[in-house]
PDB file of N, CA and C in Angstrom:
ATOM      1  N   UNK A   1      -7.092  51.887  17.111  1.00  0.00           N
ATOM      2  CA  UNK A   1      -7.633  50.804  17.911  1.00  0.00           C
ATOM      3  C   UNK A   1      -6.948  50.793  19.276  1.00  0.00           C
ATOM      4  N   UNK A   2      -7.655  50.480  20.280  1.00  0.00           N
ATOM      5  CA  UNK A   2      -7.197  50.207  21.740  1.00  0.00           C
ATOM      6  C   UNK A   2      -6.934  49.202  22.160  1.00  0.00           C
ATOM      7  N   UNK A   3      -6.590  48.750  23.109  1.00  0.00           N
ATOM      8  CA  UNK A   3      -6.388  47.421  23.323  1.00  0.00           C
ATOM      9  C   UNK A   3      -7.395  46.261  23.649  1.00  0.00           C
ATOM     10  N   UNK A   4      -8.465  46.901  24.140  1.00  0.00           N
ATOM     11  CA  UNK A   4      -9.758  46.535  23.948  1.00  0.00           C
ATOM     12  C   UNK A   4     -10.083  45.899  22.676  1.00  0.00           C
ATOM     13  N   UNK A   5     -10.021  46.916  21.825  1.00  0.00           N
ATOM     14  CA  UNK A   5     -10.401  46.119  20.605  1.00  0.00           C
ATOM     15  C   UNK A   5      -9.516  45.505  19.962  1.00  0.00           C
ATOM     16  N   UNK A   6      -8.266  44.979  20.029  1.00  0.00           N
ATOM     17  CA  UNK A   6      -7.198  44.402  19.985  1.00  0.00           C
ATOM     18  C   UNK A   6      -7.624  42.830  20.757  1.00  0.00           C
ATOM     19  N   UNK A   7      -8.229  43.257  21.670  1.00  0.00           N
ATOM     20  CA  UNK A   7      -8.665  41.392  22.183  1.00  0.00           C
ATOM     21  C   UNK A   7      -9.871  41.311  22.057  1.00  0.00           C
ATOM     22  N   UNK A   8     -11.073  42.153  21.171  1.00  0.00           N
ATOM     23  CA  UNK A   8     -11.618  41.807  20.603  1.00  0.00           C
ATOM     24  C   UNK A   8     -11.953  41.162  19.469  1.00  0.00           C
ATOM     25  N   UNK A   9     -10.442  41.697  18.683  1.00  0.00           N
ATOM     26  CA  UNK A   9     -10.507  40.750  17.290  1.00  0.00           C
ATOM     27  C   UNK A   9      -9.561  39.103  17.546  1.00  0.00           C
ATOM     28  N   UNK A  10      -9.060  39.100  18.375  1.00  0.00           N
ATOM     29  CA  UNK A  10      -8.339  38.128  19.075  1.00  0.00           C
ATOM     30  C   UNK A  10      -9.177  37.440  19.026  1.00  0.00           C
ATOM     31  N   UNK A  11     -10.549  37.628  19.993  1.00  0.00           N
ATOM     32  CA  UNK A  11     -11.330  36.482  20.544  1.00  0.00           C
ATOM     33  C   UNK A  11     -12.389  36.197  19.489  1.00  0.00           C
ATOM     34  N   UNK A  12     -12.442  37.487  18.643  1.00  0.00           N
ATOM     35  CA  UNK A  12     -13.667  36.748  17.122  1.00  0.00           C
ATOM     36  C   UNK A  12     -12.526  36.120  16.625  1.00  0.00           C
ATOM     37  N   UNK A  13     -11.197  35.955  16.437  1.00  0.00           N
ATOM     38  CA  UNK A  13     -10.832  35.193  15.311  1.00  0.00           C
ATOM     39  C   UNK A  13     -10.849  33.857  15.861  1.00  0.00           C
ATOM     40  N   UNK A  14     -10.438  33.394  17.196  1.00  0.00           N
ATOM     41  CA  UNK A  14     -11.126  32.144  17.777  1.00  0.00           C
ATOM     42  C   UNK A  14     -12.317  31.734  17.992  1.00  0.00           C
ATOM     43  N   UNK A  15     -13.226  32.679  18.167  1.00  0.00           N
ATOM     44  CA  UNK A  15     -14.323  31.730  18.567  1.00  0.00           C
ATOM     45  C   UNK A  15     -15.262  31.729  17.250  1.00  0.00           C
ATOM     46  N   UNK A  16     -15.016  33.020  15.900  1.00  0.00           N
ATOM     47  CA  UNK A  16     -15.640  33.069  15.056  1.00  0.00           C
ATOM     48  C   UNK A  16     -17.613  32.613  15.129  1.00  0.00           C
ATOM     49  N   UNK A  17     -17.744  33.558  16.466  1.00  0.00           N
ATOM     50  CA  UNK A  17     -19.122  33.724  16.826  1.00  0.00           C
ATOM     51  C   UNK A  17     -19.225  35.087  17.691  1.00  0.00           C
ATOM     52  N   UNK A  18     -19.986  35.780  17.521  1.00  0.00           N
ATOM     53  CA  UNK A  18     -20.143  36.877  17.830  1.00  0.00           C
ATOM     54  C   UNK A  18     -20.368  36.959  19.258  1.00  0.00           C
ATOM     55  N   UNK A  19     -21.724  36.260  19.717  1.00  0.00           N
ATOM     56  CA  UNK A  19     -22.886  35.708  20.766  1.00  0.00           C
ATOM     57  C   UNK A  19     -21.357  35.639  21.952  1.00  0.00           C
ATOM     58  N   UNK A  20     -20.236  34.397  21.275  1.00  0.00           N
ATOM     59  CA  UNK A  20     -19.516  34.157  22.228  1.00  0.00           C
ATOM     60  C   UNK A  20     -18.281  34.923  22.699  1.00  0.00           C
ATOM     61  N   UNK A  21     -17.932  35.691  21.578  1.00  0.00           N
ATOM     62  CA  UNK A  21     -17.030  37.129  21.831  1.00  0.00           C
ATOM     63  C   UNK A  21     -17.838  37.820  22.900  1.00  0.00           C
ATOM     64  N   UNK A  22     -18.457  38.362  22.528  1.00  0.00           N
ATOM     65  CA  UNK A  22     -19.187  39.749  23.674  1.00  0.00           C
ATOM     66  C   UNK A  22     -19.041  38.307  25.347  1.00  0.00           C
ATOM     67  N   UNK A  23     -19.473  37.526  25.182  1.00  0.00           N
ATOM     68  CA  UNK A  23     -19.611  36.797  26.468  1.00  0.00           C
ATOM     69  C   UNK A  23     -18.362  37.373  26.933  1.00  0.00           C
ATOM     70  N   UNK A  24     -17.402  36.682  26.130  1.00  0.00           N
ATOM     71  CA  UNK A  24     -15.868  36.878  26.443  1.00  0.00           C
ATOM     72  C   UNK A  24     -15.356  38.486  27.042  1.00  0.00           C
ATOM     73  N   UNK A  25     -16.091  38.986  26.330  1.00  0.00           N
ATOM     74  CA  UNK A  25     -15.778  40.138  26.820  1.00  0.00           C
ATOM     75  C   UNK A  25     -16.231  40.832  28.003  1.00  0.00           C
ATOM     76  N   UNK A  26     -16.929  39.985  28.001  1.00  0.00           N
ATOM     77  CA  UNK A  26     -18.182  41.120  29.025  1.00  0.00           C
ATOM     78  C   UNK A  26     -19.193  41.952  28.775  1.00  0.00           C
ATOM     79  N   UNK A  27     -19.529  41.992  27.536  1.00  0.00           N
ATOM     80  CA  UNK A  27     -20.443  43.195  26.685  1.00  0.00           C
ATOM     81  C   UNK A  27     -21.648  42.306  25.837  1.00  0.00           C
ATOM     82  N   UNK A  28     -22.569  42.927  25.565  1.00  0.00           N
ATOM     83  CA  UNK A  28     -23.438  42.326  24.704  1.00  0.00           C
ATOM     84  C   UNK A  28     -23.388  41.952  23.352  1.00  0.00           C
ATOM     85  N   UNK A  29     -24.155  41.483  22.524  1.00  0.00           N
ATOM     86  CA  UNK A  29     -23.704  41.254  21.551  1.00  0.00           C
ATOM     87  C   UNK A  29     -24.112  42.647  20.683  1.00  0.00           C
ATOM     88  N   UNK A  30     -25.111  43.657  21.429  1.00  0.00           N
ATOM     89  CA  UNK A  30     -25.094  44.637  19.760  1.00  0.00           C
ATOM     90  C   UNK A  30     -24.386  45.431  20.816  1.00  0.00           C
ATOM     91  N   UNK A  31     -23.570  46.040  21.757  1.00  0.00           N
ATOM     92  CA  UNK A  31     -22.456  46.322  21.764  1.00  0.00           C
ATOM     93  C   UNK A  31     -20.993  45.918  20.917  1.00  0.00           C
ATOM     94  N   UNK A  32     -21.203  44.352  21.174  1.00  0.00           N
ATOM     95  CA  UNK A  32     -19.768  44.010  20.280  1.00  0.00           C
ATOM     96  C   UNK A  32     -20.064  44.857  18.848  1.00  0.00           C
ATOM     97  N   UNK A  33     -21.078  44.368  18.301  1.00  0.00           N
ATOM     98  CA  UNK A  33     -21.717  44.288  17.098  1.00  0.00           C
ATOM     99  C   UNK A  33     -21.552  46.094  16.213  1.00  0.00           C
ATOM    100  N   UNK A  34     -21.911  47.120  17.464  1.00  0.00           N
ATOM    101  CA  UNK A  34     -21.814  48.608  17.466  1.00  0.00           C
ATOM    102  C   UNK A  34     -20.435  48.943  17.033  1.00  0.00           C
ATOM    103  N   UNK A  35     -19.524  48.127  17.659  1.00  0.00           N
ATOM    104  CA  UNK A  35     -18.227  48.504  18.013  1.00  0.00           C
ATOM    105  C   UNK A  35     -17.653  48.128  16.938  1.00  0.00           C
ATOM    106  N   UNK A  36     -17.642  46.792  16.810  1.00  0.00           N
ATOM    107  CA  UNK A  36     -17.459  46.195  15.155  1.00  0.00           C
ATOM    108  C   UNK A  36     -17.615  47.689  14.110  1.00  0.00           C
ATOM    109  N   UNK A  37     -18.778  47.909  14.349  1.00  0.00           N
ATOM    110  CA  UNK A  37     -19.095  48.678  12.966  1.00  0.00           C
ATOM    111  C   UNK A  37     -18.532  50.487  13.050  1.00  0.00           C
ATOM    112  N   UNK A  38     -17.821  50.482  14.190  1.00  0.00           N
ATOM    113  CA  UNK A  38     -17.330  52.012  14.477  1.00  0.00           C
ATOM    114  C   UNK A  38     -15.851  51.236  13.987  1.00  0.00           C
ATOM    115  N   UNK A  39     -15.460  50.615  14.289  1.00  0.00           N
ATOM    116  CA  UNK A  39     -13.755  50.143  13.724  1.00  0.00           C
ATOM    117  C   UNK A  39     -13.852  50.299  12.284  1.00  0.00           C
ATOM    118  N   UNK A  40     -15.087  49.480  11.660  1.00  0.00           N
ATOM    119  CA  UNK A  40     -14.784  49.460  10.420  1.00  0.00           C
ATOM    120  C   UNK A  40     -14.888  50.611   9.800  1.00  0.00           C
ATOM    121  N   UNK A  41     -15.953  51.754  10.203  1.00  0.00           N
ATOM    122  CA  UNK A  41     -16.203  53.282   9.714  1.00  0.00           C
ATOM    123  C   UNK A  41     -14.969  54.015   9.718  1.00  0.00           C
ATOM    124  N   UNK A  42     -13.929  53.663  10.996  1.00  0.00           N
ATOM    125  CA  UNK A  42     -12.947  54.236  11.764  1.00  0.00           C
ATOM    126  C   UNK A  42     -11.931  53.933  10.251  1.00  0.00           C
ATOM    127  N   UNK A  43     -11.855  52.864  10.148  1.00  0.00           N
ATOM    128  CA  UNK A  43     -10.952  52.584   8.985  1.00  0.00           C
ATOM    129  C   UNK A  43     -11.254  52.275   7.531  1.00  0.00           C
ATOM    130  N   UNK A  44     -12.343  52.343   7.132  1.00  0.00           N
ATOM    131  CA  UNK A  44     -12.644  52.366   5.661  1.00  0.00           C
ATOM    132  C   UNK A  44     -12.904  50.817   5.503  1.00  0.00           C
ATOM    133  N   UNK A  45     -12.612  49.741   6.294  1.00  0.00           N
ATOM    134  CA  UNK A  45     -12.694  48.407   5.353  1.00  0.00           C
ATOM    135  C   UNK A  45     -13.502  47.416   6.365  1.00  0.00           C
ATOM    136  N   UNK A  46     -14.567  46.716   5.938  1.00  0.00           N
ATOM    137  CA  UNK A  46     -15.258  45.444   6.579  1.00  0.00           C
ATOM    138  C   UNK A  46     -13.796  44.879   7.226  1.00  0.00           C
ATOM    139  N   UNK A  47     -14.261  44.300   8.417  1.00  0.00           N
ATOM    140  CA  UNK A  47     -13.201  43.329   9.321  1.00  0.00           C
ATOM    141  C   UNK A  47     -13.521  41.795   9.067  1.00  0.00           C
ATOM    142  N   UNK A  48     -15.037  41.729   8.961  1.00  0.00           N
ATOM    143  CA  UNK A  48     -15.899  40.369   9.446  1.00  0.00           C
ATOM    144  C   UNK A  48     -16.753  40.439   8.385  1.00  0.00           C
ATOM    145  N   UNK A  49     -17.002  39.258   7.820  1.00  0.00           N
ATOM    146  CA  UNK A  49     -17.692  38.068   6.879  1.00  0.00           C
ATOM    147  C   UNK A  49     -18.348  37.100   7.689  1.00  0.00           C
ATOM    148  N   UNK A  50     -19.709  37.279   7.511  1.00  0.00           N
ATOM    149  CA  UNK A  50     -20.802  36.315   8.063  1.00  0.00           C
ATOM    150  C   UNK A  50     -20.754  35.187   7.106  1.00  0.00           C
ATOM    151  N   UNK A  51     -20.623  33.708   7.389  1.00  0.00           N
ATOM    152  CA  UNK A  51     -20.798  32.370   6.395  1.00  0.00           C
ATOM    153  C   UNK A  51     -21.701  31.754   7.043  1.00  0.00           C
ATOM    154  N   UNK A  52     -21.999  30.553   6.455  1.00  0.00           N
ATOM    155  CA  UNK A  52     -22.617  29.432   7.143  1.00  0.00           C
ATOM    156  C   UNK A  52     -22.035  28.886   8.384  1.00  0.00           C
ATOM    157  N   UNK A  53     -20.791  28.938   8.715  1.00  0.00           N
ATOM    158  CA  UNK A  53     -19.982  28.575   9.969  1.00  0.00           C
ATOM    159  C   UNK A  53     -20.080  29.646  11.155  1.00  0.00           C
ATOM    160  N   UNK A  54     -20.763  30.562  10.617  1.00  0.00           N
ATOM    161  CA  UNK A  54     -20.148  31.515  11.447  1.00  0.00           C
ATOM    162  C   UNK A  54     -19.578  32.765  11.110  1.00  0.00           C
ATOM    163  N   UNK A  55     -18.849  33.753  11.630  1.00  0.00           N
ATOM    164  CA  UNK A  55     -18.310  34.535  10.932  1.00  0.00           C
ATOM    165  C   UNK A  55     -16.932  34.654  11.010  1.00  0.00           C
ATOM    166  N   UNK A  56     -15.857  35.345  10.327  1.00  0.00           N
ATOM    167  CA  UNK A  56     -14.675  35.256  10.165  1.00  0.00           C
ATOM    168  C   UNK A  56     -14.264  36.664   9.685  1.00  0.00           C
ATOM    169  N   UNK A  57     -12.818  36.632   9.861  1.00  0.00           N
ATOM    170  CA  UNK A  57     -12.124  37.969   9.696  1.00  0.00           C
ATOM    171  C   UNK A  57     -11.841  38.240   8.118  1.00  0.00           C
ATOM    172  N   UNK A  58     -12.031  39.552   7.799  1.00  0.00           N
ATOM    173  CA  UNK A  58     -11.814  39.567   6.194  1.00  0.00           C
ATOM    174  C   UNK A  58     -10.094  39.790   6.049  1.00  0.00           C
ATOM    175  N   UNK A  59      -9.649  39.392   4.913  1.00  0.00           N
ATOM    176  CA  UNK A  59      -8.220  39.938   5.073  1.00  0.00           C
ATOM    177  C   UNK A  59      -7.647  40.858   5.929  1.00  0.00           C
ATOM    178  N   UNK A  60      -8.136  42.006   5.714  1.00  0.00           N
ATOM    179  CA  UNK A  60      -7.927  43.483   6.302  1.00  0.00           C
ATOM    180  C   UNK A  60      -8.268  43.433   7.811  1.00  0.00           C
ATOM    181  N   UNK A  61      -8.673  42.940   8.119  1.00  0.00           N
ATOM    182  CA  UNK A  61      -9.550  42.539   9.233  1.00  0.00           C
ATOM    183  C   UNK A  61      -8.335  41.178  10.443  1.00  0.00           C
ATOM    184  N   UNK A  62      -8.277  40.882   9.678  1.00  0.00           N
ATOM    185  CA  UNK A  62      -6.810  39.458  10.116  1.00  0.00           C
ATOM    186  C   UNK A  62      -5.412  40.230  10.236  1.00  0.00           C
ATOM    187  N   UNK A  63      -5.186  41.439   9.141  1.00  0.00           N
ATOM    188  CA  UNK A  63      -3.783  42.238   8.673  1.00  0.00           C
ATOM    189  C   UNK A  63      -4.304  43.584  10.179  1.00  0.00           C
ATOM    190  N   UNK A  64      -5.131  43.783  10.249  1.00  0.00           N
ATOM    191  CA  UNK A  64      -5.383  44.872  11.727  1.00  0.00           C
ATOM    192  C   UNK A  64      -4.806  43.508  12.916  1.00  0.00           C
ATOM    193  N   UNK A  65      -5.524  42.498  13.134  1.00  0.00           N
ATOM    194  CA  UNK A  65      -5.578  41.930  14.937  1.00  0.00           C
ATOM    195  C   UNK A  65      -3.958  41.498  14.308  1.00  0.00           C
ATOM    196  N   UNK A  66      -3.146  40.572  13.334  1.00  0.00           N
ATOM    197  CA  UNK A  66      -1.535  41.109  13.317  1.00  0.00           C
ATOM    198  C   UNK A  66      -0.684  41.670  13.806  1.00  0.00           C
ATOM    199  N   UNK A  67      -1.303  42.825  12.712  1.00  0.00           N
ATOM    200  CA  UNK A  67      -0.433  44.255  13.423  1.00  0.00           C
ATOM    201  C   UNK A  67      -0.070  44.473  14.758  1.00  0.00           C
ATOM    202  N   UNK A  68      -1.777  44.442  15.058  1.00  0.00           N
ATOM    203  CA  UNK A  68      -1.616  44.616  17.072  1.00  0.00           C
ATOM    204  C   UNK A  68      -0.683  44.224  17.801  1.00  0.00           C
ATOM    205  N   UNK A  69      -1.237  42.912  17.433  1.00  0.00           N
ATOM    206  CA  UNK A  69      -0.700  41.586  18.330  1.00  0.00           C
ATOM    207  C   UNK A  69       1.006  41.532  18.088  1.00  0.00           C
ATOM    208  N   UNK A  70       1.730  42.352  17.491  1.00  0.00           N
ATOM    209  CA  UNK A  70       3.292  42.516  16.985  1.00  0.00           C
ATOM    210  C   UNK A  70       3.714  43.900  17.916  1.00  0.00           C
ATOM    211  N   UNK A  71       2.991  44.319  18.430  1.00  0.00           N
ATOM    212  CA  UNK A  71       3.169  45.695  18.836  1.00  0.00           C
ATOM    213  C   UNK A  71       2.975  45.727  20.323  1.00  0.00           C
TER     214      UNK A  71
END
């Protein structure tokens, strides 16, 4: 992961909306959405869980933006 996507999982674990990540970022949402799904290929495990609220980080997914964010 880059640092890019390091404040990408930053800003889904706050705003736990997709629509408003990519804003944040500057990118669209099936960019975010693309990118999402190359991390998770990249590493073997879902990051993000869609609910009724919204979506949220899966364990593995919370234990990656951590890591980063320590480093």
């Amino acid at each position: 992961m880059n640092e890019q996507d390091c404040l990408l999982m930053g800003y889904l674990d706050e705003e736990r909306n997709l629509t408003r990540t990519a804003e944040r970022l500057y990118i669209t949402q099936p960019a975010l959405t693309y990118r999402l799904q190359q991390i998770e290929k990249e590493f073997g495990v879902s990051i993000i869980v869609k609910d009724k609220r919204g979506i949220r980080l899966t364990p593995e997914g919370e234990f990656m933006q951590n890591e980063k964010s320590h480093h």
